[in-house]
N, C-alpha and C. Protein backbone atom coordinates (compact mmCIF):
# COMPACT_ATOMS: atom_id res chain seq x y z
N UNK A 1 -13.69 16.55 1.16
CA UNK A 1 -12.88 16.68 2.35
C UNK A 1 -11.49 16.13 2.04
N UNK A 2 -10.61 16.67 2.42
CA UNK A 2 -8.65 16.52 2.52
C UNK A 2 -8.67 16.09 3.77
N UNK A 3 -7.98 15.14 3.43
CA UNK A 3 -6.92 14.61 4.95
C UNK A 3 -5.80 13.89 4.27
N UNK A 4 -4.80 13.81 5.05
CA UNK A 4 -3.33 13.21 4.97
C UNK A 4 -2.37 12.30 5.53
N UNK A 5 -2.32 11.30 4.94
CA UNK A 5 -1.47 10.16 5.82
C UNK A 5 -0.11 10.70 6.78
N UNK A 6 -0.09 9.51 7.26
CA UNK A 6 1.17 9.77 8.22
C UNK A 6 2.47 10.16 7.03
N UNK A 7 2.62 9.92 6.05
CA UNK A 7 3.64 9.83 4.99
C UNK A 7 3.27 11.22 4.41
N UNK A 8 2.01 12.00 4.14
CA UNK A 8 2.23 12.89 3.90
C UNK A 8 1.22 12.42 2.01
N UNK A 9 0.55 11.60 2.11
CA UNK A 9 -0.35 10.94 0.66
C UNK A 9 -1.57 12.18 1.13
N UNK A 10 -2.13 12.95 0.15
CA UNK A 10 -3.35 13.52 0.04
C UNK A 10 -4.56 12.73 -0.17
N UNK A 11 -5.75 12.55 0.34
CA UNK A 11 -6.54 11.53 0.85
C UNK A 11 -7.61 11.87 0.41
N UNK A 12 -8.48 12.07 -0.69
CA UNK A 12 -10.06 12.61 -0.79
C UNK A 12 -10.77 11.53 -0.50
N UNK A 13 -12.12 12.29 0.59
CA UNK A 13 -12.78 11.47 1.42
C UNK A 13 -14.17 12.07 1.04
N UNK A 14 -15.20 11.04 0.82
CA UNK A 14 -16.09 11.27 0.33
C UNK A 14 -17.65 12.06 1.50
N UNK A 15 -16.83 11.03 2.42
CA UNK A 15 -18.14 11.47 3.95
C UNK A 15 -17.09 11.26 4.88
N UNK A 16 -17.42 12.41 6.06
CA UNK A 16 -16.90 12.08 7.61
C UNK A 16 -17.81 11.37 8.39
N UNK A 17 -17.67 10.25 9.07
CA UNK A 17 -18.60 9.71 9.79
C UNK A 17 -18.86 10.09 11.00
N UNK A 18 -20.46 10.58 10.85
CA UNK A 18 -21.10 11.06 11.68
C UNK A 18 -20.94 12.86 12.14
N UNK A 19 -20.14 13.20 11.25
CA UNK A 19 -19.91 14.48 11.67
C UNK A 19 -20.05 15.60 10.12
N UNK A 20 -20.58 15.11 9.41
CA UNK A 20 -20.48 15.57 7.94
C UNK A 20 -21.91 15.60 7.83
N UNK A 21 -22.65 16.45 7.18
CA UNK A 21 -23.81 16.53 7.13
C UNK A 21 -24.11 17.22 5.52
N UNK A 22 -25.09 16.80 4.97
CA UNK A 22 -24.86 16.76 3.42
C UNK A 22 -26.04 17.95 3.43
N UNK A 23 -25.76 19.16 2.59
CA UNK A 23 -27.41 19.65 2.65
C UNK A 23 -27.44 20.23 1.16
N UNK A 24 -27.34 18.93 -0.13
CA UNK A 24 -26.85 19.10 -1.31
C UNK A 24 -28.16 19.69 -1.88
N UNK A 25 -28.33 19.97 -2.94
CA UNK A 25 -29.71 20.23 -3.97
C UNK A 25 -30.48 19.15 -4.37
N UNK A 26 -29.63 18.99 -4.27
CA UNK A 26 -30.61 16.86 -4.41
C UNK A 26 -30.98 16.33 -3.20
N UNK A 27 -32.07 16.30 -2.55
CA UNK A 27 -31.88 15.23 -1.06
C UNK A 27 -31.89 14.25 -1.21
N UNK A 28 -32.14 13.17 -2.44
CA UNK A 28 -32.49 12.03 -2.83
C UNK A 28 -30.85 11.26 -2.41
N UNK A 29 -29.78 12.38 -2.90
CA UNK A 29 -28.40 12.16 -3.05
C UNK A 29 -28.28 12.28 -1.51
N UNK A 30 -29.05 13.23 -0.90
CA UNK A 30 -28.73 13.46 0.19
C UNK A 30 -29.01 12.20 1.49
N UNK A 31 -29.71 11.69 1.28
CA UNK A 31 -30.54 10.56 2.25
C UNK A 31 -29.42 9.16 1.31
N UNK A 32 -29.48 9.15 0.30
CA UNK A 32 -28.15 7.60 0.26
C UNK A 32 -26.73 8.09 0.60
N UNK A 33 -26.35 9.27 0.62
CA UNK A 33 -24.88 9.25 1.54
C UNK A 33 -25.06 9.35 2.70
N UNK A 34 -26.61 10.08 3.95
CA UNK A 34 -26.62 9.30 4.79
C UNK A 34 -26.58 7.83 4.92
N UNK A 35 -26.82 6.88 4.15
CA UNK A 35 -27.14 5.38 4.05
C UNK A 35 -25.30 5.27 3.91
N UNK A 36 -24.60 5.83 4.17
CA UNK A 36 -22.92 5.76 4.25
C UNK A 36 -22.83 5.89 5.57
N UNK A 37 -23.47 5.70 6.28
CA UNK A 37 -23.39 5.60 7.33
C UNK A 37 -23.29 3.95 8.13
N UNK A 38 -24.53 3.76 7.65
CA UNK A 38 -24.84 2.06 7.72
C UNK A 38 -24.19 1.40 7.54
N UNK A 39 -23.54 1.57 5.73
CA UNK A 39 -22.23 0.48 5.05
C UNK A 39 -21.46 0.49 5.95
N UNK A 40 -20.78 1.58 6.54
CA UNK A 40 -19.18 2.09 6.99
C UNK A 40 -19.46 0.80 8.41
N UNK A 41 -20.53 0.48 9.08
CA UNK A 41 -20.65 -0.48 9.84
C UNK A 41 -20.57 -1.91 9.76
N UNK A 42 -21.16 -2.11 7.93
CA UNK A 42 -20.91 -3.55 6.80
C UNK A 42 -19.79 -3.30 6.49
N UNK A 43 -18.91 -2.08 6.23
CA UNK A 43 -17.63 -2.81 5.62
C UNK A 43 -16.68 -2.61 6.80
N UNK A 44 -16.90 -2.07 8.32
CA UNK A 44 -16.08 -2.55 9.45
C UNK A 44 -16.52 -4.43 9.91
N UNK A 45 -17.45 -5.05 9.41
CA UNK A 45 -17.75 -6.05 9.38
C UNK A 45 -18.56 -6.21 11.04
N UNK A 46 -19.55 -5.26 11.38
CA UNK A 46 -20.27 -4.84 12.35
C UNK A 46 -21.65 -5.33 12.29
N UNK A 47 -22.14 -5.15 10.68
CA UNK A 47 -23.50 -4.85 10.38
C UNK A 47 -23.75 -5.90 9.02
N UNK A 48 -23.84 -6.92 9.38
CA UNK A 48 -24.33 -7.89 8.19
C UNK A 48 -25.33 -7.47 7.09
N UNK A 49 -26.46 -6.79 7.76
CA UNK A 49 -28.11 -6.90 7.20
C UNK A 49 -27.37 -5.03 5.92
N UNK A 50 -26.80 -4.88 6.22
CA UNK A 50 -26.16 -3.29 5.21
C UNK A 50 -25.79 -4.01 3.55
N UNK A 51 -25.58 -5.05 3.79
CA UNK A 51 -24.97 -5.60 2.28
C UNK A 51 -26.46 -5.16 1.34
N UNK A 52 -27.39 -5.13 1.60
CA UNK A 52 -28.27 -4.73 0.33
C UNK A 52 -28.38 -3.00 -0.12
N UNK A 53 -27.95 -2.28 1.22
CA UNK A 53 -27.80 -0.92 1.03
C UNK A 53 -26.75 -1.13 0.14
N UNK A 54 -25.30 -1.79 0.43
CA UNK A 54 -24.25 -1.52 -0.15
C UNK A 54 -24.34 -1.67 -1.45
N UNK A 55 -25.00 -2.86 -1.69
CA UNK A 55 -25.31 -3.28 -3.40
C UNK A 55 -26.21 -2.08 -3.87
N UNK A 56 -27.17 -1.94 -3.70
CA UNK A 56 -27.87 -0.26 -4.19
C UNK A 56 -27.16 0.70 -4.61
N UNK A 57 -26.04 1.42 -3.61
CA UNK A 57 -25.63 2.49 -4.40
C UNK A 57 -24.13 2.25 -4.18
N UNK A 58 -23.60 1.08 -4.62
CA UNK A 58 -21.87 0.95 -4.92
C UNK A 58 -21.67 1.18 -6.80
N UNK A 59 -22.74 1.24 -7.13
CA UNK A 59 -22.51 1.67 -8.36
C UNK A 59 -22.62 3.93 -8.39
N UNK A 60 -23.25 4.34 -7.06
CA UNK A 60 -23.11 5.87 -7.50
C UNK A 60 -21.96 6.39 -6.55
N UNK A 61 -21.29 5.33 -5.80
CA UNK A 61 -20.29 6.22 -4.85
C UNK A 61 -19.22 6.36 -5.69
N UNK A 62 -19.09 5.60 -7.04
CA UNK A 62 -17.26 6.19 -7.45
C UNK A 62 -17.67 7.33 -8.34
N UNK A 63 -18.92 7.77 -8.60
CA UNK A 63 -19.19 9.48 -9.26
C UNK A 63 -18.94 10.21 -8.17
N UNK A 64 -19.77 9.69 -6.86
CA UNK A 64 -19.46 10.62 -5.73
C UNK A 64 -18.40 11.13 -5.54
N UNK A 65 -17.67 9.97 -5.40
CA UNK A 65 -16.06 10.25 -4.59
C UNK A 65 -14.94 10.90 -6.16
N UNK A 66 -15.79 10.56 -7.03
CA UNK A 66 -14.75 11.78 -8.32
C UNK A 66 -15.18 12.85 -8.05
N UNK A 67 -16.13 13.38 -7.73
CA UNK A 67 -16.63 14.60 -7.42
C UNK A 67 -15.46 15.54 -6.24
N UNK A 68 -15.44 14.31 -5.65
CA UNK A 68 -14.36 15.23 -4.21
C UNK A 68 -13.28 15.49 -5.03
N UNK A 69 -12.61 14.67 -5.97
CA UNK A 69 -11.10 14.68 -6.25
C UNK A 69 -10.58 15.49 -7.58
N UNK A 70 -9.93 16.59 -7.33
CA UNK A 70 -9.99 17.55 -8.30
C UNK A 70 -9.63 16.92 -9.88
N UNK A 71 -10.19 17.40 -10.74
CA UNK A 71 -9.97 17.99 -12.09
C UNK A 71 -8.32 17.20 -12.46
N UNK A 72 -7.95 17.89 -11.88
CA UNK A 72 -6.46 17.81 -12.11
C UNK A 72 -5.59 16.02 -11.80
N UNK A 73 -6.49 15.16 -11.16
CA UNK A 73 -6.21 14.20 -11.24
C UNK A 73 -6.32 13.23 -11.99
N UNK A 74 -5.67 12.28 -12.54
CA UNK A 74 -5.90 11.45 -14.00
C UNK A 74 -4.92 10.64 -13.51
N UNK A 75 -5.50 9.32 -12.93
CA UNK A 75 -3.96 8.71 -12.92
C UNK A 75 -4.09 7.34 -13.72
N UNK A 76 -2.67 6.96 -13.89
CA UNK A 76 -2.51 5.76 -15.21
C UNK A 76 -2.92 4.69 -14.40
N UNK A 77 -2.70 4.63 -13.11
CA UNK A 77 -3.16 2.96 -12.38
C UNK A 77 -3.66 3.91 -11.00
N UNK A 78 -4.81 2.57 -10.62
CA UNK A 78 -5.79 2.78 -9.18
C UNK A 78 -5.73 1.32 -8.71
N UNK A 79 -5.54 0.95 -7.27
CA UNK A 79 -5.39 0.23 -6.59
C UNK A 79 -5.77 0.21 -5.34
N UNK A 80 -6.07 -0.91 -4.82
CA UNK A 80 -6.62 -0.83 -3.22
C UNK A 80 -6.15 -2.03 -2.78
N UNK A 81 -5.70 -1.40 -1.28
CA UNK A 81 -5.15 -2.38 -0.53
C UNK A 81 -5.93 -4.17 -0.32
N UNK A 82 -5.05 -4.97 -0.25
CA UNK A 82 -5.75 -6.12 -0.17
C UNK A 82 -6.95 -6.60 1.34
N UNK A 83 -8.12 -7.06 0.84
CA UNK A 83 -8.92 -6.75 1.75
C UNK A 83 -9.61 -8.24 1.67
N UNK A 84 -10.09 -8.60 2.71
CA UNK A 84 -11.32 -9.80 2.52
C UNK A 84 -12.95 -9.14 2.44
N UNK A 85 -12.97 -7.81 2.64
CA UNK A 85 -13.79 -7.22 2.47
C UNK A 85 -13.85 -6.65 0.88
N UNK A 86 -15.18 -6.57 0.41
CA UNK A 86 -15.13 -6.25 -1.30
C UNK A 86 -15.05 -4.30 -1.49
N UNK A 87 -15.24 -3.89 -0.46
CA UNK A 87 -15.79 -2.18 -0.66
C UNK A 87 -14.55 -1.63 -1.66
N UNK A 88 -13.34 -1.96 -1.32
CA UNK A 88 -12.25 -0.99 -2.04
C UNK A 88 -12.00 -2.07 -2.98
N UNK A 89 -12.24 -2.97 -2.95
CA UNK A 89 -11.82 -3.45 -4.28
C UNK A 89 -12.82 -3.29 -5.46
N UNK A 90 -14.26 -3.17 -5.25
CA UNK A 90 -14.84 -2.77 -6.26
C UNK A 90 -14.96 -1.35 -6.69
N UNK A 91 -14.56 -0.45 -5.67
CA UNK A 91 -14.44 0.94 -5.80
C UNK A 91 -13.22 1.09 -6.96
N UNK A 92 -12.08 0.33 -6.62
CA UNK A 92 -11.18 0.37 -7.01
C UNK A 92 -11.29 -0.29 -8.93
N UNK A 93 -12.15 -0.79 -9.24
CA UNK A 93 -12.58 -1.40 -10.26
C UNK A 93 -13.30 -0.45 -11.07
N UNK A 94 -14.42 0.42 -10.07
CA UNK A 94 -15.34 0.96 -10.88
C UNK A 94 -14.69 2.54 -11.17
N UNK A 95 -13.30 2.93 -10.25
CA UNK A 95 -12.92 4.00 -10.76
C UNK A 95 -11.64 4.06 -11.94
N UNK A 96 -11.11 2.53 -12.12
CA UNK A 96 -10.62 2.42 -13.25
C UNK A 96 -11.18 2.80 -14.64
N UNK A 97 -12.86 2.47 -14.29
CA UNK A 97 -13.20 2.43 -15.88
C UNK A 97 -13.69 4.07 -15.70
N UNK A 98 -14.16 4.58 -14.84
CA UNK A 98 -14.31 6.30 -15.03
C UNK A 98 -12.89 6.85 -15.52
N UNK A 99 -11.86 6.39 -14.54
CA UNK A 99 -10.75 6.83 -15.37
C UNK A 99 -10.36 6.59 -15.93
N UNK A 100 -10.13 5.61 -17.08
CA UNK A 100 -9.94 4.82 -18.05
C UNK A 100 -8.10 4.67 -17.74
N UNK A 101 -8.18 3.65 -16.82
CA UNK A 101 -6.92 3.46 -16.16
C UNK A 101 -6.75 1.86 -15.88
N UNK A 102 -5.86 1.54 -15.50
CA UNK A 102 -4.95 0.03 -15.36
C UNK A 102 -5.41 -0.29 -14.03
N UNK A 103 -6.33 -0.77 -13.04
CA UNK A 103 -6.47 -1.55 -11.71
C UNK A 103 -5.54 -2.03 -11.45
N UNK A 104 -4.38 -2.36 -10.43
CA UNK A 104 -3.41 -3.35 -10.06
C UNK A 104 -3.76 -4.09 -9.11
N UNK A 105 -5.25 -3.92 -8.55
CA UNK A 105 -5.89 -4.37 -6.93
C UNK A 105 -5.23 -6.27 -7.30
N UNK A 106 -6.24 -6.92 -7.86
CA UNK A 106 -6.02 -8.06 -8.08
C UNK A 106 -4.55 -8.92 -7.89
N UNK A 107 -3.69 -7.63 -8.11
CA UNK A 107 -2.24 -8.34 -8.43
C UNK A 107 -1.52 -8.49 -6.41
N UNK A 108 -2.10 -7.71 -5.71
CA UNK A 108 -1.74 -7.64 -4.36
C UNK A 108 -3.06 -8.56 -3.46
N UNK A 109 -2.07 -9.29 -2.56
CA UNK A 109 -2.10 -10.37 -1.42
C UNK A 109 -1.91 -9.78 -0.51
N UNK A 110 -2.32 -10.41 0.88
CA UNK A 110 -1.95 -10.74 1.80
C UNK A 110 -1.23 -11.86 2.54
N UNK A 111 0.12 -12.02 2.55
CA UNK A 111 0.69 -13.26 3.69
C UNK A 111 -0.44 -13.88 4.47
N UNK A 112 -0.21 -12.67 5.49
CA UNK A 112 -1.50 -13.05 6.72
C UNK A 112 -2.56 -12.00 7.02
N UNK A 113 -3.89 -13.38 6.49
CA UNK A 113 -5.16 -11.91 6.22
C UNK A 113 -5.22 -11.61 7.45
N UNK A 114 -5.20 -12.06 8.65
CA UNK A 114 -5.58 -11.44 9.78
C UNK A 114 -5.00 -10.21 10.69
N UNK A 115 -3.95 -9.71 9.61
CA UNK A 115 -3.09 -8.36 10.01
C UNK A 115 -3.52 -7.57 8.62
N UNK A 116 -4.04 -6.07 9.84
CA UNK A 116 -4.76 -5.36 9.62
C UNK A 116 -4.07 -3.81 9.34
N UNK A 117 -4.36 -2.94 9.04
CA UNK A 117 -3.56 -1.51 9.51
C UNK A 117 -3.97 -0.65 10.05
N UNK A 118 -5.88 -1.47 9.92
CA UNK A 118 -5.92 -0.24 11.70
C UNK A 118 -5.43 -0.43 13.00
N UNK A 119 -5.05 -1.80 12.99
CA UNK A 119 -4.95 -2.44 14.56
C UNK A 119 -3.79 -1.48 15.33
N UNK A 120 -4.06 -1.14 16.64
CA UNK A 120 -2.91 -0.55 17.13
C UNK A 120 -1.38 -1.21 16.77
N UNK A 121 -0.58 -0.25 17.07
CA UNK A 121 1.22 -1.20 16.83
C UNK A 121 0.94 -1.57 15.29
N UNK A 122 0.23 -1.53 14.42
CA UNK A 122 1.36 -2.23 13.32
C UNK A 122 1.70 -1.34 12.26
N UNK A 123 2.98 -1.96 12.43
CA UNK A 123 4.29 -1.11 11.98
C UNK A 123 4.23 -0.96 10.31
N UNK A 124 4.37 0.47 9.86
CA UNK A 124 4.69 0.21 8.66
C UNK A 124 5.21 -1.05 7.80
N UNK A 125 6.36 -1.05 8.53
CA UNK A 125 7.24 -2.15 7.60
C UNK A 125 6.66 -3.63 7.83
N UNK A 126 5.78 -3.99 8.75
CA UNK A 126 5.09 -5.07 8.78
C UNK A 126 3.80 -5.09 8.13
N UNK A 127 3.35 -4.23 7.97
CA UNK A 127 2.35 -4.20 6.77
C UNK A 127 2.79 -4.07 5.23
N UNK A 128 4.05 -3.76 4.95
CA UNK A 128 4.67 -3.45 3.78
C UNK A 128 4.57 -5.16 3.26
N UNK A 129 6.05 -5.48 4.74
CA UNK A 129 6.32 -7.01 3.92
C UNK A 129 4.97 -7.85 4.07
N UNK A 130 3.74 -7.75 4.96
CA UNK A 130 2.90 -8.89 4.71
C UNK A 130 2.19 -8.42 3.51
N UNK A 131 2.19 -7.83 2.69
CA UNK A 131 1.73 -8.29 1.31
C UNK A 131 2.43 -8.22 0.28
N UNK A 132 2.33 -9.25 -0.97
CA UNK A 132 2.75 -9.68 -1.76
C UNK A 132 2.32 -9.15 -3.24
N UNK A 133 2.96 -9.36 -4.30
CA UNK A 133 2.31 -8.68 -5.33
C UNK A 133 2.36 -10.01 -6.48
N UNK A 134 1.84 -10.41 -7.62
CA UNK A 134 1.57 -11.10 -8.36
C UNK A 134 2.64 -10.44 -9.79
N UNK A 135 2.65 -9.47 -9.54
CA UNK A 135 2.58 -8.55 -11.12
C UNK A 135 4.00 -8.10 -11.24
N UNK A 136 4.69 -8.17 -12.09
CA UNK A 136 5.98 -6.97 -12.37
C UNK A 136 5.44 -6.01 -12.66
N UNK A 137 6.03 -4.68 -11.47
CA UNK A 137 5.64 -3.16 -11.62
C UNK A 137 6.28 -2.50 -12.13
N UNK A 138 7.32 -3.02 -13.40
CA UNK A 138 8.21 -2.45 -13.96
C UNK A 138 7.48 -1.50 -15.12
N UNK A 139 6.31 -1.99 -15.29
CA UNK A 139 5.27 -0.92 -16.37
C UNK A 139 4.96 0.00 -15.40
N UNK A 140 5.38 0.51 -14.25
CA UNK A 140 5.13 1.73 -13.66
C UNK A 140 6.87 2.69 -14.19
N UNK A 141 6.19 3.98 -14.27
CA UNK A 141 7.12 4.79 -15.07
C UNK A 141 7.25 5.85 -14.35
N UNK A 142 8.62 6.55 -13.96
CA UNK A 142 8.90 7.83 -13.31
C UNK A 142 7.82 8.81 -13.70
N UNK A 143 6.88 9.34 -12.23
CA UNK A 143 6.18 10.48 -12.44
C UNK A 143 5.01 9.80 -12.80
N UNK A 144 4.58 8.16 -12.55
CA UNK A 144 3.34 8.13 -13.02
C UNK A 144 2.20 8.26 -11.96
N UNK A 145 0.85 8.31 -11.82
CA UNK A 145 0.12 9.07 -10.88
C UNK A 145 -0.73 7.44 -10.85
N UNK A 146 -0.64 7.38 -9.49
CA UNK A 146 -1.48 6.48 -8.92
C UNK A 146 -2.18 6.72 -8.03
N UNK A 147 -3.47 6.18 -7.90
CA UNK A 147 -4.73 6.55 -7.30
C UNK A 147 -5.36 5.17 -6.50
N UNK A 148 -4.46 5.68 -4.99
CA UNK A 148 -4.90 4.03 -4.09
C UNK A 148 -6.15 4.58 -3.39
N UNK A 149 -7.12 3.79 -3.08
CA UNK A 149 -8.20 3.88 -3.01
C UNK A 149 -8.91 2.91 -1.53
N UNK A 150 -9.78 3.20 -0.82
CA UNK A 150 -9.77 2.19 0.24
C UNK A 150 -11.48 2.70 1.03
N UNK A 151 -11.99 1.66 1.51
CA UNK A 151 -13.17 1.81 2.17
C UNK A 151 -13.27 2.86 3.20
N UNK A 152 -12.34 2.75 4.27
CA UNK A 152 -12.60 3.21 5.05
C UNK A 152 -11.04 4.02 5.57
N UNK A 153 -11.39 5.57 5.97
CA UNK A 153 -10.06 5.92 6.06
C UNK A 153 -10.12 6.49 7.40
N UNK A 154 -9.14 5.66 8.81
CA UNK A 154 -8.89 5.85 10.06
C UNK A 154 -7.61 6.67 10.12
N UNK A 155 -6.53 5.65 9.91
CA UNK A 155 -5.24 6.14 10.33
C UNK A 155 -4.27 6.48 9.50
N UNK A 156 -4.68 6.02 8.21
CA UNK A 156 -3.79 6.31 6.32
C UNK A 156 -2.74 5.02 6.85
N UNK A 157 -2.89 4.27 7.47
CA UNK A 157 -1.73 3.18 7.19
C UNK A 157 -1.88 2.50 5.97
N UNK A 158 -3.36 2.31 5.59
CA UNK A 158 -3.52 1.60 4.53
C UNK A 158 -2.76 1.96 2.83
N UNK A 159 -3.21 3.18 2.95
CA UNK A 159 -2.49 3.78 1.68
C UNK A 159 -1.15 3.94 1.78
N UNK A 160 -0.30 4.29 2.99
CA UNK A 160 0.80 4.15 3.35
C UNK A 160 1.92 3.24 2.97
N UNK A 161 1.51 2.22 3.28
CA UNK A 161 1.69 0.99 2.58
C UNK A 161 1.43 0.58 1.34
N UNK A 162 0.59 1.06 0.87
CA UNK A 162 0.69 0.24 -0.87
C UNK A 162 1.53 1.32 -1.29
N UNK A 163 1.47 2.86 -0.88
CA UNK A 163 2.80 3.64 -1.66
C UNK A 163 3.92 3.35 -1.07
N UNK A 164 4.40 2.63 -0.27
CA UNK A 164 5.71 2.23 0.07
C UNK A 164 5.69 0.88 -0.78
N UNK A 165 4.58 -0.15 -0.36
CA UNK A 165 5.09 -1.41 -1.97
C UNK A 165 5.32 -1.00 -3.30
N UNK A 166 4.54 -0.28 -3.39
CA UNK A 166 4.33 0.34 -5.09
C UNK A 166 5.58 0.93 -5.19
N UNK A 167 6.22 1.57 -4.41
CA UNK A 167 7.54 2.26 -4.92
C UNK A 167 8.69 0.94 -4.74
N UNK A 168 8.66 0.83 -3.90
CA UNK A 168 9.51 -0.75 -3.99
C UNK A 168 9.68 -1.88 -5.16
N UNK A 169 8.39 -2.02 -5.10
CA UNK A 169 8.55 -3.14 -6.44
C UNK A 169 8.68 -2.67 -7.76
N UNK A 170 8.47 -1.02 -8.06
CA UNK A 170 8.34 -0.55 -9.40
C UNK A 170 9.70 0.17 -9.68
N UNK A 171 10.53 0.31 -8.15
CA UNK A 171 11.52 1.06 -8.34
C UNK A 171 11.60 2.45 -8.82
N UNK A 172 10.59 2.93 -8.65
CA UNK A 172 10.82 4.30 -8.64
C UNK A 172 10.43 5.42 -7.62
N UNK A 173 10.96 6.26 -7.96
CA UNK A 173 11.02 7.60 -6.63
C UNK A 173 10.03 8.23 -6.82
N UNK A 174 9.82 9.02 -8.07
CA UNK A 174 8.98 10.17 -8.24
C UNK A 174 7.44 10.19 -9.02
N UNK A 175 6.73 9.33 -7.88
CA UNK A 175 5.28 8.65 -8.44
C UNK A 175 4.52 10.03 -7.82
N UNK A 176 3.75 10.13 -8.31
CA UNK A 176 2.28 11.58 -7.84
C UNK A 176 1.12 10.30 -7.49
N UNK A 177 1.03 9.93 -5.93
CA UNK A 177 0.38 9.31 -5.09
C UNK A 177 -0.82 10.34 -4.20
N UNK A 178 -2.09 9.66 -4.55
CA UNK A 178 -2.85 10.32 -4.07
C UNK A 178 -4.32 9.38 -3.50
N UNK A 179 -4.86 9.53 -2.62
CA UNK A 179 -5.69 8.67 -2.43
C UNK A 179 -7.06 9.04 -2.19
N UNK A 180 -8.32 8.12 -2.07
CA UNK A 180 -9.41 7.81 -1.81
C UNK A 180 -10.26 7.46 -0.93
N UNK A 181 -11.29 7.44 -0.70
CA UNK A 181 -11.76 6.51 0.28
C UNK A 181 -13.40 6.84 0.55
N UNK A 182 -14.56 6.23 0.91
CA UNK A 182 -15.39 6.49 1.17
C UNK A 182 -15.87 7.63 2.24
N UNK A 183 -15.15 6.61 3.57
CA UNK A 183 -15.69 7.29 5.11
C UNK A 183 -14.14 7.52 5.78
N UNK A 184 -14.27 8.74 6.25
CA UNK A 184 -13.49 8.70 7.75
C UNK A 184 -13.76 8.80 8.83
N UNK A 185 -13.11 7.38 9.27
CA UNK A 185 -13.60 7.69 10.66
C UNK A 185 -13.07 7.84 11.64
């Protein structure tokens, strides 16, 4: 499934929640991406008792979610927004090594964890400046393809924002930004 941020980032989404219905050749595959149902409630921080589903198959969702994202994508760095939640940051880990690519997750903070980008009102540019980066992004290079990545995809503020930091701190214009995500919901 395609969807698209407010900025206009291409978004491959692995499941729609609750409205996506899988009727693959495998049902085995088919009954744990229903179980994407459950997580999407553990990683809205809803559903405590989901963390053992999540541990089960967080090792087959970053085949899954390459599956959605064409051929044609290869990017040099993958990143996910800063989270107190682990879903995109280990996604973001385990699709580095499929793509044999640079993670930058680690190098990005939050000011203040308790600002969010689903919350109604918040503003681009206040999600921009509340996070921080660790890293000089000067090893990012005109035209290089980055692959931001995130648990759960509502409103694309999330990705929004790390391609507005990422271009900021790396100084460049013409990056091929494309993103990820488990669930939309």
């Amino acid at each position: 499934m395609i969807y698209f941020t407010p900025s206009g980032v291409t978004v491959y989404i692995l499941k729609q929640y609750h409205t996506r219905y899988w009727l693959p050749e495998n049902w085995k595959k088919a009954i744990e991406l229903n179980t994407l149902d459950f997580i999407q409630g553990w990683a809205s921080g809803l559903k405590k008792d989901a963390l053992e589903d999540y541990n089960t198959l967080k090792d087959k969702i970053p085949s899954w979610l390459k599956e959605e994202i064409p051929a044609s994508v290869n990017p040099r760095f993958v990143v996910s927004p800063p989270s107190q939640r682990p879903v995109a940051g280990d996604l973001a880990r385990s699709l580095s090594e499929i793509y044999e690519c640079i993670d930058l997750s680690a190098y990005f903070d939050k000011k203040e964890p308790l600002v969010r980008a689903g919350e109604p009102g918040a503003s681009l540019e206040t999600l921009v400046e509340n996070v921080t980066c660790s890293a000089d992004l000067g090893c990012i290079d005109e035209s290089d393809s980055i692959l931001i990545v995130d648990d759960v995809f509502s409103t694309g503020n999330s990705i929004d924002f790390m391609k507005e930091k990422i271009i900021s701190l790396s100084r460049t214009d013409s990056l091929s930004i494309v993103g990820a995500a488990i669930l939309k919901v």
